[in-house]
ModelCIF file with pLDDT and N, C-alpha, C, O atoms, coordinates in Angstrom:
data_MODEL
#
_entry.id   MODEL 
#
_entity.id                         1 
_entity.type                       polymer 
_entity.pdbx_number_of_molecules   1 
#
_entity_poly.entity_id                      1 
_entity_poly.type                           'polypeptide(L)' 
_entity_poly.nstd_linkage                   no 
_entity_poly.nstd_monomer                   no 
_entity_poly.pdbx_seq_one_letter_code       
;(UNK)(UNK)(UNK)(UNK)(UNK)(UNK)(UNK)(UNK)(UNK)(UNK)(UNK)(UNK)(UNK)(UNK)(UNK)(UNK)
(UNK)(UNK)(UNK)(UNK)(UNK)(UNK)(UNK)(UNK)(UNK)(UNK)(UNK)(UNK)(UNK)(UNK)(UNK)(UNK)
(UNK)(UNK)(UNK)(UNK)(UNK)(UNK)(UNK)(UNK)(UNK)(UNK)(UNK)(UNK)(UNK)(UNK)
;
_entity_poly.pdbx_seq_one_letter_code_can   XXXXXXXXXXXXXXXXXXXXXXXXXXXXXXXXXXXXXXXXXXXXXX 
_entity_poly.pdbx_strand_id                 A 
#
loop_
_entity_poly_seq.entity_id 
_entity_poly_seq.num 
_entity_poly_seq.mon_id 
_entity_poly_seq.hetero 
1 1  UNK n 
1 2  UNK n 
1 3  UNK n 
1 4  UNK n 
1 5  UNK n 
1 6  UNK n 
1 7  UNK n 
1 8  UNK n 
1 9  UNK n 
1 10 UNK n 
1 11 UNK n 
1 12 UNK n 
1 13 UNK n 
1 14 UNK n 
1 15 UNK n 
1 16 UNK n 
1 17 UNK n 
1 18 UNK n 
1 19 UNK n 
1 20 UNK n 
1 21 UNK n 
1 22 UNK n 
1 23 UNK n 
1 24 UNK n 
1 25 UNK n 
1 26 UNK n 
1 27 UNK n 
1 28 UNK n 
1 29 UNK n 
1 30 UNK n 
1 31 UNK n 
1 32 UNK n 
1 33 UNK n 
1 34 UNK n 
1 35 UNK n 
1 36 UNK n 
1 37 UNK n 
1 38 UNK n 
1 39 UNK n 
1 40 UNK n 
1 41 UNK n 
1 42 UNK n 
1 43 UNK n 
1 44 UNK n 
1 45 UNK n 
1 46 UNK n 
#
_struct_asym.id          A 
_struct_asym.entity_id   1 
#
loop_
_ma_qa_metric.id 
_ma_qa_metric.mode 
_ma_qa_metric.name 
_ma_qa_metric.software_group_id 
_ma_qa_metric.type 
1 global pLDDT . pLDDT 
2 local  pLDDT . pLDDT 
#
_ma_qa_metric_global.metric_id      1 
_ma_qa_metric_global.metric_value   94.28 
_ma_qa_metric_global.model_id       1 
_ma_qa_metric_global.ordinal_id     1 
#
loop_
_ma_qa_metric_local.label_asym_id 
_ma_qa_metric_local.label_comp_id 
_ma_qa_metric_local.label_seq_id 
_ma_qa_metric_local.metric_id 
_ma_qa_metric_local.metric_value 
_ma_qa_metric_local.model_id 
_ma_qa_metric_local.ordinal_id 
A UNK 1  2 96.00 1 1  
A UNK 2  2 95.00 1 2  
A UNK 3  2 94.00 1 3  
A UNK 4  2 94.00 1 4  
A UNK 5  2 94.00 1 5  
A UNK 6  2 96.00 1 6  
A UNK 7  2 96.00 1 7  
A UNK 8  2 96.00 1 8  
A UNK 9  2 93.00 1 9  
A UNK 10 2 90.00 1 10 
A UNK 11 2 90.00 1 11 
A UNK 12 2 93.00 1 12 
A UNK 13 2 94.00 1 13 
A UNK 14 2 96.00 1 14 
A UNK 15 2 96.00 1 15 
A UNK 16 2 95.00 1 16 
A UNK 17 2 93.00 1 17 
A UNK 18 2 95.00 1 18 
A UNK 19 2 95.00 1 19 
A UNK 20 2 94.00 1 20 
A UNK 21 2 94.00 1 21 
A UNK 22 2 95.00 1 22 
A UNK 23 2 93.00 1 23 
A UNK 24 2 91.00 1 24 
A UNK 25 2 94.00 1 25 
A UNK 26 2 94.00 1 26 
A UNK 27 2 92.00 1 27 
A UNK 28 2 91.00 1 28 
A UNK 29 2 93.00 1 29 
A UNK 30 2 94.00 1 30 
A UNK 31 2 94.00 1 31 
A UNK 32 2 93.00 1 32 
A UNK 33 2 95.00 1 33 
A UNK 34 2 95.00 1 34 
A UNK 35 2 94.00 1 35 
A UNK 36 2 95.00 1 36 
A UNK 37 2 96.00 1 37 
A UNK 38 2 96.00 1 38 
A UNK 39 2 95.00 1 39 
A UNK 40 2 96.00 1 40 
A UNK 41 2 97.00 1 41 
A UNK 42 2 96.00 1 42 
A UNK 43 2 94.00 1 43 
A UNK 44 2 93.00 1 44 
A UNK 45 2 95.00 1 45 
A UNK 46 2 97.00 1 46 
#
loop_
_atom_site.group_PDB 
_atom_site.id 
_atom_site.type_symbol 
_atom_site.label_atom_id 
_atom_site.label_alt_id 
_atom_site.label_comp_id 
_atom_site.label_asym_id 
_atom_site.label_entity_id 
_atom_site.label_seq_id 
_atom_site.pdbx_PDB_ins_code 
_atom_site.Cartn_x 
_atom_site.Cartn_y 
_atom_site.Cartn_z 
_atom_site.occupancy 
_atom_site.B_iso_or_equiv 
_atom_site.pdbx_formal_charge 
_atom_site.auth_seq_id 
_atom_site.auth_comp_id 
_atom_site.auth_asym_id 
_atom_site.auth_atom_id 
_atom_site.pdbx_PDB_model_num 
ATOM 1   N N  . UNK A 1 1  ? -42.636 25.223 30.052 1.00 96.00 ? 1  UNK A N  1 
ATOM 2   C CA . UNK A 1 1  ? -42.693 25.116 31.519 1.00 96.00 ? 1  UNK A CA 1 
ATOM 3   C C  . UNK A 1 1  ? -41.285 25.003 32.092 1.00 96.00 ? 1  UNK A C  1 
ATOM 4   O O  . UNK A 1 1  ? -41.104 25.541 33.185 1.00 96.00 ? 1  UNK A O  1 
ATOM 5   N N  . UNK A 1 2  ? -40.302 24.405 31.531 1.00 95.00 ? 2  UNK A N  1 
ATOM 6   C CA . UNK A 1 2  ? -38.718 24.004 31.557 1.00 95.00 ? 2  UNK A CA 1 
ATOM 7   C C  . UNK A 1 2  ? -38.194 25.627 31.932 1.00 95.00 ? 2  UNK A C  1 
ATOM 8   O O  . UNK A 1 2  ? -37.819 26.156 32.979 1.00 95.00 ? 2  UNK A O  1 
ATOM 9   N N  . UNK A 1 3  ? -38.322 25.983 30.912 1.00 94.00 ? 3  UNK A N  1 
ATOM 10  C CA . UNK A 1 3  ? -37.684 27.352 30.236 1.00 94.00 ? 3  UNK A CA 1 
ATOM 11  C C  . UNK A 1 3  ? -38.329 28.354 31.025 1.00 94.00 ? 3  UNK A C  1 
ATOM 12  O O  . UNK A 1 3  ? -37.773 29.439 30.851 1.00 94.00 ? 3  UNK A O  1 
ATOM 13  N N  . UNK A 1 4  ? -39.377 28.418 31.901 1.00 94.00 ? 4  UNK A N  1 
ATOM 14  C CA . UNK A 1 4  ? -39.963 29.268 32.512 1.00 94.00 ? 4  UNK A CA 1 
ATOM 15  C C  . UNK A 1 4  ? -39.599 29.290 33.891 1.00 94.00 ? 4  UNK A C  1 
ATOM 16  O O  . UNK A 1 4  ? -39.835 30.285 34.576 1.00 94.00 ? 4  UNK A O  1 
ATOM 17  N N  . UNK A 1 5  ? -38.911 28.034 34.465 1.00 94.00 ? 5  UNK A N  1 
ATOM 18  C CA . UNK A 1 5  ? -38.636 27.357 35.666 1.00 94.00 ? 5  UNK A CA 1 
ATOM 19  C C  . UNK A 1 5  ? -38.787 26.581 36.544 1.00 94.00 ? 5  UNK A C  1 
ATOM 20  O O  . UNK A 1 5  ? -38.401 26.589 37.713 1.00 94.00 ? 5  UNK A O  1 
ATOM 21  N N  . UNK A 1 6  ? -39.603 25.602 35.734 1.00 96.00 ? 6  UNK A N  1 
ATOM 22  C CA . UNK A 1 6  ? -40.597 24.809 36.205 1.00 96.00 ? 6  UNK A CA 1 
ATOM 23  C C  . UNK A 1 6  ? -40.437 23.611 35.882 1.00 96.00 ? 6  UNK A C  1 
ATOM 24  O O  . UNK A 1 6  ? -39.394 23.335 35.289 1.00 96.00 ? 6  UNK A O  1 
ATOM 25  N N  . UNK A 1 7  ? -41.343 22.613 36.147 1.00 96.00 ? 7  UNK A N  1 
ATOM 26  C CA . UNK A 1 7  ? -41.195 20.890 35.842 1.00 96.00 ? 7  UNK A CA 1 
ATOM 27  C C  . UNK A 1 7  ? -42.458 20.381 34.968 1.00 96.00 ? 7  UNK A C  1 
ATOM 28  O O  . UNK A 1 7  ? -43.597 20.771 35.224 1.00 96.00 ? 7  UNK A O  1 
ATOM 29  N N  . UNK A 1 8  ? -42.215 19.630 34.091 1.00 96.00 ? 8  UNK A N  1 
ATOM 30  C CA . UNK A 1 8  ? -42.816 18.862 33.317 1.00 96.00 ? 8  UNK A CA 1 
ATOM 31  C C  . UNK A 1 8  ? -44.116 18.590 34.029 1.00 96.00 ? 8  UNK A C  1 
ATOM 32  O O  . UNK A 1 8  ? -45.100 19.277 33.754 1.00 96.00 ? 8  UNK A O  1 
ATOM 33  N N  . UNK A 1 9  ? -44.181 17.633 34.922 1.00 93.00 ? 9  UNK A N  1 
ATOM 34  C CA . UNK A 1 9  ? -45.416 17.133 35.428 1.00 93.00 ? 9  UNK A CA 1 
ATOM 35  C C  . UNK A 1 9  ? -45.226 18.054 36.945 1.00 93.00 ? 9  UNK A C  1 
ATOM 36  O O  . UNK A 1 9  ? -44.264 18.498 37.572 1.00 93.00 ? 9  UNK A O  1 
ATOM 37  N N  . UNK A 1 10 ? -47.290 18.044 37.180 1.00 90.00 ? 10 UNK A N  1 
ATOM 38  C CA . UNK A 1 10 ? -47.209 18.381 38.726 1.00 90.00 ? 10 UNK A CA 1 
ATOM 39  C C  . UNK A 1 10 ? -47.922 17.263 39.823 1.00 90.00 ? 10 UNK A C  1 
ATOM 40  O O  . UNK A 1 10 ? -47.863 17.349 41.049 1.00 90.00 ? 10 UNK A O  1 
ATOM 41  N N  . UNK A 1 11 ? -48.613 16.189 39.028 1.00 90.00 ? 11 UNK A N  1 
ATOM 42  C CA . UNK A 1 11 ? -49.379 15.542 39.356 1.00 90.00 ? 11 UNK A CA 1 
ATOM 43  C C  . UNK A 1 11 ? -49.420 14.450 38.523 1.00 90.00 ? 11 UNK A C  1 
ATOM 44  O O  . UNK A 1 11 ? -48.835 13.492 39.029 1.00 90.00 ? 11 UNK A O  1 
ATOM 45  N N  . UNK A 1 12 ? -49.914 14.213 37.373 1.00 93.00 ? 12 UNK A N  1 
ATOM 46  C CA . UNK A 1 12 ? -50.370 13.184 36.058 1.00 93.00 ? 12 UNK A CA 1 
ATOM 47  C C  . UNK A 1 12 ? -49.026 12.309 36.390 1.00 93.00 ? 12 UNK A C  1 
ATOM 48  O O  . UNK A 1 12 ? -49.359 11.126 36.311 1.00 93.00 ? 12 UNK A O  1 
ATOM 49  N N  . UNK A 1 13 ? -47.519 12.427 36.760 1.00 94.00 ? 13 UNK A N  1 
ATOM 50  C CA . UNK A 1 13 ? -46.631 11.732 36.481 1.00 94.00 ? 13 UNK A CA 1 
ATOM 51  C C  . UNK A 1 13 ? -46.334 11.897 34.352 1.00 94.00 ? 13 UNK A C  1 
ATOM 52  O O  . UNK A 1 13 ? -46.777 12.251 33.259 1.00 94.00 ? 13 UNK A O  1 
ATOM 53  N N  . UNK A 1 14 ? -45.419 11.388 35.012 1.00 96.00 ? 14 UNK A N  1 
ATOM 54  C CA . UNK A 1 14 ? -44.448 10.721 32.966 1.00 96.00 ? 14 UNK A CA 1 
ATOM 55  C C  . UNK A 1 14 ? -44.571 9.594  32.243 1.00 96.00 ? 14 UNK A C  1 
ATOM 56  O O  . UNK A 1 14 ? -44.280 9.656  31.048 1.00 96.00 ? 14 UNK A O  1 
ATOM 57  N N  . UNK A 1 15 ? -44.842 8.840  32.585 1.00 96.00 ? 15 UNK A N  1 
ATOM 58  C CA . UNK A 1 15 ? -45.924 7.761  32.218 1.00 96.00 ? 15 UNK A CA 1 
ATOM 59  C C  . UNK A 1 15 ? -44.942 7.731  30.584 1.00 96.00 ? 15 UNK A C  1 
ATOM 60  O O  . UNK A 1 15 ? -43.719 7.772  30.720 1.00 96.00 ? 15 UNK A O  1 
ATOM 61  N N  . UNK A 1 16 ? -45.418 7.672  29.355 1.00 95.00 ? 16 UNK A N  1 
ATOM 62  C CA . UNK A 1 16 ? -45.088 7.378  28.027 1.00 95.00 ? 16 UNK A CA 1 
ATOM 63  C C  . UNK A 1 16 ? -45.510 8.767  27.387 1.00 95.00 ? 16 UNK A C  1 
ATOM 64  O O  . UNK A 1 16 ? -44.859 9.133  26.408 1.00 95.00 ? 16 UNK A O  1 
ATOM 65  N N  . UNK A 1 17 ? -46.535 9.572  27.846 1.00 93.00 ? 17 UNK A N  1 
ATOM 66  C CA . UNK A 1 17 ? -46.543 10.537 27.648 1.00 93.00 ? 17 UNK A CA 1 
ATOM 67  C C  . UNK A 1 17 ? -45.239 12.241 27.214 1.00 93.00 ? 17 UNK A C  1 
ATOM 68  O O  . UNK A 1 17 ? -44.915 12.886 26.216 1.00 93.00 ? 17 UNK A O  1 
ATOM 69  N N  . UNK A 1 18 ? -44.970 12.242 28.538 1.00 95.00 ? 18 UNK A N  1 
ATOM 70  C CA . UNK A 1 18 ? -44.171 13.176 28.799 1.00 95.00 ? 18 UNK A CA 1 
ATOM 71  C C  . UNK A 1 18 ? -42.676 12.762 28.672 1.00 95.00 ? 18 UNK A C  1 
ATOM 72  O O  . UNK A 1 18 ? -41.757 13.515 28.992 1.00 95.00 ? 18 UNK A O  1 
ATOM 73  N N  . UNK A 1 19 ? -42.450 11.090 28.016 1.00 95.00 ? 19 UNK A N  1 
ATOM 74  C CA . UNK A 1 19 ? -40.791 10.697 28.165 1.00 95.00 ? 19 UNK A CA 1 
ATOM 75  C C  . UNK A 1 19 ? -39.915 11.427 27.892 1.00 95.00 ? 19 UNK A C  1 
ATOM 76  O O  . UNK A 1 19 ? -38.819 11.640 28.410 1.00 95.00 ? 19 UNK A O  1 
ATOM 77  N N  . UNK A 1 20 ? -40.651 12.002 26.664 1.00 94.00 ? 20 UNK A N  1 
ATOM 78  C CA . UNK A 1 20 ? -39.501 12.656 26.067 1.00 94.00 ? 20 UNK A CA 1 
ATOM 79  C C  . UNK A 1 20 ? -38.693 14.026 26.440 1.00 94.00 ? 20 UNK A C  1 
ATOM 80  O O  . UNK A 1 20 ? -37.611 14.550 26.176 1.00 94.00 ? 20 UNK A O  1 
ATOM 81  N N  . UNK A 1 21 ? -39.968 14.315 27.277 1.00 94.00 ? 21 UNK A N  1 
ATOM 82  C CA . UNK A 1 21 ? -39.500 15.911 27.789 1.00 94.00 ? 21 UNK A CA 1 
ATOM 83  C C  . UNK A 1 21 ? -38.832 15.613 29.264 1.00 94.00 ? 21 UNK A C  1 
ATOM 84  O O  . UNK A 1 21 ? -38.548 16.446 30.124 1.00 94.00 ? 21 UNK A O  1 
ATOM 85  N N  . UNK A 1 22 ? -38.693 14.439 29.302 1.00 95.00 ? 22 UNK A N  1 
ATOM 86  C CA . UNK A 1 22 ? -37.583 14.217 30.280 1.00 95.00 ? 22 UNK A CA 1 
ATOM 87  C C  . UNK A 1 22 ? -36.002 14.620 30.466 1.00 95.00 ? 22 UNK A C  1 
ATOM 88  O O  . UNK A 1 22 ? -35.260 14.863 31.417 1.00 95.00 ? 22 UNK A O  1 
ATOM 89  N N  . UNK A 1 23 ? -35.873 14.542 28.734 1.00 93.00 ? 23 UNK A N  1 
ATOM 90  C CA . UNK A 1 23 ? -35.195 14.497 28.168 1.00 93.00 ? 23 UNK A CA 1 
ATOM 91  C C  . UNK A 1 23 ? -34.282 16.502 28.291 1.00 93.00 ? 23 UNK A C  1 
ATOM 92  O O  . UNK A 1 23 ? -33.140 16.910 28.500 1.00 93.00 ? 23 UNK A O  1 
ATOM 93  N N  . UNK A 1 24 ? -35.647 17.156 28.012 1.00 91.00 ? 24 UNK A N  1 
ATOM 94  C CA . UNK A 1 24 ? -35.121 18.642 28.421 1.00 91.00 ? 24 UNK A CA 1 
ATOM 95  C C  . UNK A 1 24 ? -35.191 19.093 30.108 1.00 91.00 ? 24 UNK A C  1 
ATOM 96  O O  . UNK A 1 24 ? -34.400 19.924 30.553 1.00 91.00 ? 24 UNK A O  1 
ATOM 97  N N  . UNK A 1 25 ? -36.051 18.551 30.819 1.00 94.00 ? 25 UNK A N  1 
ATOM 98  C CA . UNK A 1 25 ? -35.687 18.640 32.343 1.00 94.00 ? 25 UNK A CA 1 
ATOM 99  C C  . UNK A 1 25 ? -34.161 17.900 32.838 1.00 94.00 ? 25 UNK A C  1 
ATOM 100 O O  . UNK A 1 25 ? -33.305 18.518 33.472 1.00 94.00 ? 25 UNK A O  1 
ATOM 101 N N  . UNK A 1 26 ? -34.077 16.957 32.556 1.00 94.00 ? 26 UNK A N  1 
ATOM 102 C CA . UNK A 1 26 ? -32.623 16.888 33.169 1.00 94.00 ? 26 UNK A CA 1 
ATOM 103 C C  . UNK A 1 26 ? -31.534 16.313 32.360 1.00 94.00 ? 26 UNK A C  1 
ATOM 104 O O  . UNK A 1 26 ? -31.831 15.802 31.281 1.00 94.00 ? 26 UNK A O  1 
ATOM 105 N N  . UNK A 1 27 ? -30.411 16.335 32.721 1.00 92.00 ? 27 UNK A N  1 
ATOM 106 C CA . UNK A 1 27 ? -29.300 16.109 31.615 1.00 92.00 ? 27 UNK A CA 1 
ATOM 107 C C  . UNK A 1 27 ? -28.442 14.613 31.940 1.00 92.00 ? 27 UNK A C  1 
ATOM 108 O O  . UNK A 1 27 ? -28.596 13.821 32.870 1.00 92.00 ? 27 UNK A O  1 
ATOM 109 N N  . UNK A 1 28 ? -27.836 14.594 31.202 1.00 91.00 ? 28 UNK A N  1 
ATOM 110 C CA . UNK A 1 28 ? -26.967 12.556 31.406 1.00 91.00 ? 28 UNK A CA 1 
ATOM 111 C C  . UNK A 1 28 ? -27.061 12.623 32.622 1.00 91.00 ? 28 UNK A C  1 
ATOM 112 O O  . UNK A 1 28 ? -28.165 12.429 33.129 1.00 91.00 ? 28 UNK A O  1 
ATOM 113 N N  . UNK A 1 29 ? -25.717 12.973 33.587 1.00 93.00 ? 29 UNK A N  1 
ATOM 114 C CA . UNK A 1 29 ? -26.172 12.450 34.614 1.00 93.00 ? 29 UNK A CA 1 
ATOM 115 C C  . UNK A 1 29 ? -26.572 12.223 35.949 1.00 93.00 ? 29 UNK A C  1 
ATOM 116 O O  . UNK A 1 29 ? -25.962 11.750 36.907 1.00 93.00 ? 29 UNK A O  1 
ATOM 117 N N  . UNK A 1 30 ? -28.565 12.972 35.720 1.00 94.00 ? 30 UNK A N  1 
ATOM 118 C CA . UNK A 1 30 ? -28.925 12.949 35.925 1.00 94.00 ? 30 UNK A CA 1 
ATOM 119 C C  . UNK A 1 30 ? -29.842 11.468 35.484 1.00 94.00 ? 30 UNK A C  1 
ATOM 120 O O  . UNK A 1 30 ? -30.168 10.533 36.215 1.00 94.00 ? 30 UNK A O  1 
ATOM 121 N N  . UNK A 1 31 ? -30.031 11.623 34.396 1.00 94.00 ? 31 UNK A N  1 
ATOM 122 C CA . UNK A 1 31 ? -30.881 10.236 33.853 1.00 94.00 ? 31 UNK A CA 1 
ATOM 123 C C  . UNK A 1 31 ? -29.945 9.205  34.103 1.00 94.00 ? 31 UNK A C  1 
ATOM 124 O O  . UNK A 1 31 ? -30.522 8.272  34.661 1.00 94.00 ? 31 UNK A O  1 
ATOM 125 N N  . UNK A 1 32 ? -28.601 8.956  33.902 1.00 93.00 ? 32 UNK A N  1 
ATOM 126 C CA . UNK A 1 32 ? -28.248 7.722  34.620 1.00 93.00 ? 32 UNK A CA 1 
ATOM 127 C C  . UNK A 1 32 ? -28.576 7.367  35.469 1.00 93.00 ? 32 UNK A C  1 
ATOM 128 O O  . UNK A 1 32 ? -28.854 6.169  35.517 1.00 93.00 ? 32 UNK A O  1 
ATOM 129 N N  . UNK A 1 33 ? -28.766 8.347  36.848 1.00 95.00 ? 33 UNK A N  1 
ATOM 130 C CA . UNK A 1 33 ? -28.873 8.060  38.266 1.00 95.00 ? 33 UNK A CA 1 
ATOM 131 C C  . UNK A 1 33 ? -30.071 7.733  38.568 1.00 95.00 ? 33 UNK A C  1 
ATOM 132 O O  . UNK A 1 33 ? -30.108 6.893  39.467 1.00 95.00 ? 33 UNK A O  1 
ATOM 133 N N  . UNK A 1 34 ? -31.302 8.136  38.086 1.00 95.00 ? 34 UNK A N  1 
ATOM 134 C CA . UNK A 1 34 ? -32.535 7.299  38.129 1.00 95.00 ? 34 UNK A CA 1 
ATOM 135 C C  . UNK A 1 34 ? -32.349 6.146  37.453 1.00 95.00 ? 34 UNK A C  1 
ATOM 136 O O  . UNK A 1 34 ? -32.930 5.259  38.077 1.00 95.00 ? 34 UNK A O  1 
ATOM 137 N N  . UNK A 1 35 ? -31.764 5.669  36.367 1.00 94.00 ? 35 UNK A N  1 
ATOM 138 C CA . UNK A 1 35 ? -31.708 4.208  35.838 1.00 94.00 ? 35 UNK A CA 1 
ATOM 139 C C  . UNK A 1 35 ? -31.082 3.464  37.202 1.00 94.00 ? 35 UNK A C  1 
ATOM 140 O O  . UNK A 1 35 ? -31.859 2.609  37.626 1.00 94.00 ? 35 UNK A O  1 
ATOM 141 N N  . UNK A 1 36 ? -29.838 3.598  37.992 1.00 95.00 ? 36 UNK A N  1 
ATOM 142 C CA . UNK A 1 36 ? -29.376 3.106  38.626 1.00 95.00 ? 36 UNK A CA 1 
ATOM 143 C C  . UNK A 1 36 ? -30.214 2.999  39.851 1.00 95.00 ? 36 UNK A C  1 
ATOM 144 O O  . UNK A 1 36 ? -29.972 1.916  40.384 1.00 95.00 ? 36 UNK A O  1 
ATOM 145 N N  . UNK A 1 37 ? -30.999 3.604  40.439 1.00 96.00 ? 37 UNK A N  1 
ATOM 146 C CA . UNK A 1 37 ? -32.114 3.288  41.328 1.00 96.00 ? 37 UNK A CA 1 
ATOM 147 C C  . UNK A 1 37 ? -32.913 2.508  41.299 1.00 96.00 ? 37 UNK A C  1 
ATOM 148 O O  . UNK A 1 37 ? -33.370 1.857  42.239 1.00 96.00 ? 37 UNK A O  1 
ATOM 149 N N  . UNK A 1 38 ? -33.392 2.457  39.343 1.00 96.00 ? 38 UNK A N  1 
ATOM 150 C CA . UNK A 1 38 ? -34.376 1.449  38.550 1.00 96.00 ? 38 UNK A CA 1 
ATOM 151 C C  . UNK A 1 38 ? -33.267 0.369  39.392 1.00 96.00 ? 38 UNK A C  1 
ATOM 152 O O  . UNK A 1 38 ? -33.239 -0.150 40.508 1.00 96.00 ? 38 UNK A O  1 
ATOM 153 N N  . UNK A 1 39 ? -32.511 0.365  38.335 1.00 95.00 ? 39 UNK A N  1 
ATOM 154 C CA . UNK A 1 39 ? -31.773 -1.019 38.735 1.00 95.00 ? 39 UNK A CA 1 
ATOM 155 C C  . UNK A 1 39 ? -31.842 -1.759 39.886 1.00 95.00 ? 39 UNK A C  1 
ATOM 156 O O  . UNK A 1 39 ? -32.235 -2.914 39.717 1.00 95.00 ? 39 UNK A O  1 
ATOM 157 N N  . UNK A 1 40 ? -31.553 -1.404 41.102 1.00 96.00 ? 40 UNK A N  1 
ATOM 158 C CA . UNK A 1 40 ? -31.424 -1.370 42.412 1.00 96.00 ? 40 UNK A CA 1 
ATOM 159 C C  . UNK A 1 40 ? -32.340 -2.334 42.909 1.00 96.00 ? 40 UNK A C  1 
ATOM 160 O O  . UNK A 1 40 ? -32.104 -3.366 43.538 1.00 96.00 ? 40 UNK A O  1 
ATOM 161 N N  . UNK A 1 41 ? -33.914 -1.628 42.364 1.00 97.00 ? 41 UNK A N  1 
ATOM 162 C CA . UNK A 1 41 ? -34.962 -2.557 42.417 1.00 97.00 ? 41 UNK A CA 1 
ATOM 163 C C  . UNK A 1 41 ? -35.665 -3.457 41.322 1.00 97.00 ? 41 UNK A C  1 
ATOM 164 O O  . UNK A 1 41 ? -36.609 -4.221 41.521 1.00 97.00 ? 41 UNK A O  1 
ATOM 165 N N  . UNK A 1 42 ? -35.246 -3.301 40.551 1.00 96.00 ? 42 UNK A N  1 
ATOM 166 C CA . UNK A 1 42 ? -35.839 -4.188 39.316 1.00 96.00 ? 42 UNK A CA 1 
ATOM 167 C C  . UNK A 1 42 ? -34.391 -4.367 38.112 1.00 96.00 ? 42 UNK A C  1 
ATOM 168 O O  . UNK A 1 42 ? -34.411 -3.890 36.978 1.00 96.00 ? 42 UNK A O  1 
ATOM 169 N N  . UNK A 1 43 ? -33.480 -4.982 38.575 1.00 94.00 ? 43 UNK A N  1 
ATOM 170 C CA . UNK A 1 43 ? -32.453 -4.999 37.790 1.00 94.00 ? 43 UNK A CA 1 
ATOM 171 C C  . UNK A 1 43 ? -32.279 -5.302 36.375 1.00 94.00 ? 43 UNK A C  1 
ATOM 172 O O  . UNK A 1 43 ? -31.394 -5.074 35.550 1.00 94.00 ? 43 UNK A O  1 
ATOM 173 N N  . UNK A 1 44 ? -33.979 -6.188 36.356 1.00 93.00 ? 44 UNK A N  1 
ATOM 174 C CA . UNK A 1 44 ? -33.604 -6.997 35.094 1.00 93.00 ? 44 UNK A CA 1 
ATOM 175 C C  . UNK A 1 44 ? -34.843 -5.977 34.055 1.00 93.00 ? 44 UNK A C  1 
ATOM 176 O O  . UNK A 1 44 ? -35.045 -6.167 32.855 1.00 93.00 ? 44 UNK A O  1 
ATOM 177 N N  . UNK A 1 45 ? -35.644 -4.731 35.068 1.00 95.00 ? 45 UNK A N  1 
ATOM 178 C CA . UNK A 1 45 ? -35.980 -3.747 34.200 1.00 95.00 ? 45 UNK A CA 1 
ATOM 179 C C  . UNK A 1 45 ? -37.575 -4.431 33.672 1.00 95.00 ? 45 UNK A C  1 
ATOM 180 O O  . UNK A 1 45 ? -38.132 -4.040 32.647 1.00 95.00 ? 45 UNK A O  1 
ATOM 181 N N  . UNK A 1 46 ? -38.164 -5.536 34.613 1.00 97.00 ? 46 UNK A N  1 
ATOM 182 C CA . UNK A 1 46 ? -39.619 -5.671 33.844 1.00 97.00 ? 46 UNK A CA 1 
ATOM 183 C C  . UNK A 1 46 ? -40.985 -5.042 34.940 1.00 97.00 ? 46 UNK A C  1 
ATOM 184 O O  . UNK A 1 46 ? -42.151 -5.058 34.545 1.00 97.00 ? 46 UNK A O  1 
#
């Protein structure tokens, strides 16, 4: 779906499922910058 032009989820969300293919949709930093949003609101991440 990546490779075709497309996104992982369209609906279901990423949940524990799809983590990993997070991993081929976007690159460092990109995934930093959602951690830092995490952060923002839940700093301590529970």
């Amino acid at each position: 779906s990546v490779a075709l032009g497309g996104t992982i989820t369209g609906e279901h969300g990423v949940g524990i499922e799809k983590i990993n293919q997070m991993c081929s949709q976007f690159a460092t930093p990109e995934i930093r910058q959602f951690h830092r949003v995490k952060a923002a609101f839940d700093p301590l991440g529970l």
